[in-house]
C-alpha atoms as a PDB file:
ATOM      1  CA  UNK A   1      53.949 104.361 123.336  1.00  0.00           C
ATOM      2  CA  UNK A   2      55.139 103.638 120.143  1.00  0.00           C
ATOM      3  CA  UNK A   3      53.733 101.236 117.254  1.00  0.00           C
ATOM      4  CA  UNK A   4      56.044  98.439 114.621  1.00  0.00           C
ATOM      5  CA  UNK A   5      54.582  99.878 111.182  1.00  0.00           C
ATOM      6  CA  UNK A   6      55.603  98.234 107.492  1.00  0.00           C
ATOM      7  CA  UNK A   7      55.819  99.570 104.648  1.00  0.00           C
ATOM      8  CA  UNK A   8      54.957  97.894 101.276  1.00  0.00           C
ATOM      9  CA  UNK A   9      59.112  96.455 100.665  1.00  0.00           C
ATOM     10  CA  UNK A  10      58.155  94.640 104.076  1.00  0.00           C
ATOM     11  CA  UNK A  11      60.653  97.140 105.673  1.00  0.00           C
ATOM     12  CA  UNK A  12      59.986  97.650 109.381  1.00  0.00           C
ATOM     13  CA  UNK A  13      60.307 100.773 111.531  1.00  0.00           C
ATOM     14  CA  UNK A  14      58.962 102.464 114.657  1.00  0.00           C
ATOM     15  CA  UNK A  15      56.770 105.234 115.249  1.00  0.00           C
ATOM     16  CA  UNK A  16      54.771 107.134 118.006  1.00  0.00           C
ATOM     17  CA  UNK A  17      51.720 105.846 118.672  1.00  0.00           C
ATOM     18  CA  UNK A  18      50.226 109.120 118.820  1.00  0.00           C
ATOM     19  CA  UNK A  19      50.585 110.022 115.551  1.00  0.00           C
ATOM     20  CA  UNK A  20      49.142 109.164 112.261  1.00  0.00           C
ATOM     21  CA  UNK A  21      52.271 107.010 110.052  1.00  0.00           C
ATOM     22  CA  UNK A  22      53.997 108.676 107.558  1.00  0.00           C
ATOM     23  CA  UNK A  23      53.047 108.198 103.575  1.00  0.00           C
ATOM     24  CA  UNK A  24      53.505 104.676 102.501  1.00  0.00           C
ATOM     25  CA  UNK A  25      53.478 103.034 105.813  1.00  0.00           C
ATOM     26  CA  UNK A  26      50.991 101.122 107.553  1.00  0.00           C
ATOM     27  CA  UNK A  27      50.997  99.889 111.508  1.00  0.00           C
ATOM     28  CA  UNK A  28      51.584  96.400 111.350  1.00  0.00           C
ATOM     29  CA  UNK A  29      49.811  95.699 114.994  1.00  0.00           C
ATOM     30  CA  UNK A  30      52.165  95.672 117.518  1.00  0.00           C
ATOM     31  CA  UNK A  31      51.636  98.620 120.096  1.00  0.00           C
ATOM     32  CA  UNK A  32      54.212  99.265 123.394  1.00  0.00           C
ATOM     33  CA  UNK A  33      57.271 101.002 124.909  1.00  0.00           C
ATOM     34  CA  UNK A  34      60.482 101.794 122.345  1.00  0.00           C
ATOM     35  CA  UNK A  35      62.258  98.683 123.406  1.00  0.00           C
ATOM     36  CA  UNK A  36      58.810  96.045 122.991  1.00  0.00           C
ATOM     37  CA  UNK A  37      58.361  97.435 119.086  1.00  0.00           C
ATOM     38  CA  UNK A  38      62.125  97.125 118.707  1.00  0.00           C
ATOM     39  CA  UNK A  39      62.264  93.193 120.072  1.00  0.00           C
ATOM     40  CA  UNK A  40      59.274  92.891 117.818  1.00  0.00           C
ATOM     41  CA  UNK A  41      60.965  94.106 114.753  1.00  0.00           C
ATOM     42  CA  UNK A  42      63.935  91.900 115.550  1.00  0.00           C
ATOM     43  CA  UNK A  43      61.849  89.065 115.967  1.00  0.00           C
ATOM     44  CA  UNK A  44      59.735  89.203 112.703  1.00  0.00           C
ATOM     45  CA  UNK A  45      62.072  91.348 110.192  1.00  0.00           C
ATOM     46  CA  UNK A  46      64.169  88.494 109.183  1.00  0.00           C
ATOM     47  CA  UNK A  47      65.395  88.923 105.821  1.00  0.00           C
ATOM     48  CA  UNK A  48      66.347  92.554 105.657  1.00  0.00           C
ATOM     49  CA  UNK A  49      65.977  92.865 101.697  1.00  0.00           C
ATOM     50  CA  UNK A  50      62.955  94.786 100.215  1.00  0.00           C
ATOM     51  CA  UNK A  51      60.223  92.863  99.044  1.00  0.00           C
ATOM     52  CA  UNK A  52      60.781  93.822  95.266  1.00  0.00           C
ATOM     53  CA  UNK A  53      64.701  91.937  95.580  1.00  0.00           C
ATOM     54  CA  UNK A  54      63.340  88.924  97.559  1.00  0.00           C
ATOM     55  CA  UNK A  55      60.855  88.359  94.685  1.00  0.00           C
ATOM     56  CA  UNK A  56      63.596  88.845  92.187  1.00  0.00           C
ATOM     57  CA  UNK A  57      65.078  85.041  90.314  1.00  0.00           C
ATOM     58  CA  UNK A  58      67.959  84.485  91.198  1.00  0.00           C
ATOM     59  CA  UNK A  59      70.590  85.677  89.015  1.00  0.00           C
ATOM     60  CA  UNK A  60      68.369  88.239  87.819  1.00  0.00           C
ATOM     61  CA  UNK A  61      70.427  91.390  86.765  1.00  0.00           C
ATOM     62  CA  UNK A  62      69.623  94.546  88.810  1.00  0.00           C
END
């Protein structure tokens, strides 16, 4: 079993479910095989930028 966990940039990932996430991320809820968390992820992860660039004006330099 695996679970979808997030870290604060929004970025998505996998990881076992019987383990504790690493630093910095946080399960996001969804629990079940390799494949379910992956459809998951491609479902909800949308916009692949980090958090920090999404909230960025446009135009802003980097």
């Amino acid at each position: 079993m695996y679970l979808v966990v997030r870290n604060d940039e929004e970025q998505y990932s996998i990881w076992r479910a019987d383990r504790e996430p690493p630093a910095g991320w946080h399960a996001e809820g969804r629990r079940g095989t390799r494949q379910e968390c992956l459809d998951h992820i491609d479902v909800v992860w949308t916009d692949m930028r980090p958090l920090s660039l999404r909230r960025r004006p446009a135009g802003a330099d980097v």
